[in-house]
Protein backbone atom coordinates (compact mmCIF):
# COMPACT_ATOMS: atom_id res chain seq x y z
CA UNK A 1 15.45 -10.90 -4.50
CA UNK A 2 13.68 -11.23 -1.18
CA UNK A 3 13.61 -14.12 0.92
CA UNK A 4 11.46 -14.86 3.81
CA UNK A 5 12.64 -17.89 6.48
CA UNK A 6 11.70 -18.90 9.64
CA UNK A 7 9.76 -21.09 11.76
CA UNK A 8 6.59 -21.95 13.17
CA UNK A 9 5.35 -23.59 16.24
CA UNK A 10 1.67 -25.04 16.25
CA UNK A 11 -0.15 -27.30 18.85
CA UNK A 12 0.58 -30.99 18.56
CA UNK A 13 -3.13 -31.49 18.55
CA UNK A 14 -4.01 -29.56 15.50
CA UNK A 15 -0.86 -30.99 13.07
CA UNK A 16 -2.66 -32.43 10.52
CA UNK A 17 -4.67 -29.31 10.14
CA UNK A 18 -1.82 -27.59 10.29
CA UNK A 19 -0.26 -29.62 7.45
CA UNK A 20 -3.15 -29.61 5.16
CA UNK A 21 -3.28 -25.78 5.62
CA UNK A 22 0.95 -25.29 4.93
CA UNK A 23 0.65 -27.93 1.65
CA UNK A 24 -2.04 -25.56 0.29
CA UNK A 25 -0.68 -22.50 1.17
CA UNK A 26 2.82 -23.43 -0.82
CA UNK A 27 1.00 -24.66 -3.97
CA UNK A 28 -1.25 -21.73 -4.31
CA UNK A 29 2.08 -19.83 -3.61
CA UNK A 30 4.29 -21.41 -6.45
CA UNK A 31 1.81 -20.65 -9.14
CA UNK A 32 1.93 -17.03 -8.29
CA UNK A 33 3.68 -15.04 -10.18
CA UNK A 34 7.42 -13.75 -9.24
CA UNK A 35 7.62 -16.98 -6.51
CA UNK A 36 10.90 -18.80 -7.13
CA UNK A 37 10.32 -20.67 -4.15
CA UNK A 38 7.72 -21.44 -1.50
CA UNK A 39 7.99 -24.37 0.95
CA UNK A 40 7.48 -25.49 4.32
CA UNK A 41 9.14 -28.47 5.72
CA UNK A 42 9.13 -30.27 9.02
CA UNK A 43 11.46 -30.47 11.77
CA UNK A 44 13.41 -33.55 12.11
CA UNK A 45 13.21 -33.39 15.75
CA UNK A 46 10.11 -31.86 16.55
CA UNK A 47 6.75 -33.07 15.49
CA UNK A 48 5.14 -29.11 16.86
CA UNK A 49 7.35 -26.96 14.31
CA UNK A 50 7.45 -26.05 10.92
CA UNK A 51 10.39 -24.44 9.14
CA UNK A 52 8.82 -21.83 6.29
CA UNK A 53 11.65 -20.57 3.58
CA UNK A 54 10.11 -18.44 0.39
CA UNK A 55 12.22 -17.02 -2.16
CA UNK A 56 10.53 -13.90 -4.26
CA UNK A 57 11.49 -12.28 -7.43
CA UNK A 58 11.61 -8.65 -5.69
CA UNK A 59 9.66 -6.87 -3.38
CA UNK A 60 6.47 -5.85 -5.70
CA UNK A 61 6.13 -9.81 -6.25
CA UNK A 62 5.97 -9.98 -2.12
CA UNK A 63 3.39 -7.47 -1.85
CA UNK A 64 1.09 -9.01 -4.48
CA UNK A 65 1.60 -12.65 -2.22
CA UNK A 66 0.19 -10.47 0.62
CA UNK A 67 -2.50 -9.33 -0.86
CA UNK A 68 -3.92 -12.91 -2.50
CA UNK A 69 -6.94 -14.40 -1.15
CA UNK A 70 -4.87 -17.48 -0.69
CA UNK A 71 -3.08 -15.73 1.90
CA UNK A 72 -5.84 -14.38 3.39
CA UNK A 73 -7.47 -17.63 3.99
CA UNK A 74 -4.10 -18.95 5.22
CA UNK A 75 -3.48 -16.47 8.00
CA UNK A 76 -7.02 -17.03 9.01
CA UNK A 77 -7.09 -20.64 9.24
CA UNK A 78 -3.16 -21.40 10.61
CA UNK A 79 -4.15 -18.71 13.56
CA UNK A 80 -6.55 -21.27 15.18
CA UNK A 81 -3.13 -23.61 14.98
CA UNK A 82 -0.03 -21.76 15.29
CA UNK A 83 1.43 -21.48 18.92
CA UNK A 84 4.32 -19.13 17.87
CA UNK A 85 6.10 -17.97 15.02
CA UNK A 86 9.86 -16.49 14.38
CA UNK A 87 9.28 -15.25 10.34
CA UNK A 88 12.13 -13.10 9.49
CA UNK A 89 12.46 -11.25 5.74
CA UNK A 90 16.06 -10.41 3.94
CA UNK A 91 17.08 -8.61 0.75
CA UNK A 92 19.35 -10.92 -1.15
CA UNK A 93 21.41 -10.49 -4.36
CA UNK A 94 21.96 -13.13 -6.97
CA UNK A 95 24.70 -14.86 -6.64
């Protein structure tokens, strides 16, 4: 099992764009194939950052998420947003 977690920072201006971009990015991600689970969620104390956790069947399942057009068209558009990012992936064992 994979899971990726971490956060993301984007400009207070661009937030709604920003949201409209994460809420599309995680349902196009939960249909796919080997996703357990794919959400963003907001920070309770700041309105700028984004908390990202995914949750992936194995590694081949991870590399086929990086290589979807909807991920393609996500990186593109949340680059005109995002200010900074700290996205960190760990190999994980069922419990």
């Amino acid at each position: 099992m994979i899971i990726i977690g971490g956060d993301m920072k984007v400009n207070p201006e661009f937030r709604a764009e920003a949201v409209q971009a994460f809420v599309k990015m995680a349902k196009a991600s939960q249909a796919e194939e080997g996703c357990i689970t794919y959400v963003f969620t907001a920070d309770l104390e700041a309105e700028d950052i984004f908390h990202l956790f995914e949750v992936w069947e194995n590694a081949e399942t991870l590399a086929a998420h990086g290589q979807t057009p909807h991920m393609a068209e996500f990186r593109a558009e949340i680059g005109k947003y995002r200010t900074e990012s700290n996205i960190k992936r760990y190999q994980a064992e069922p419990a």
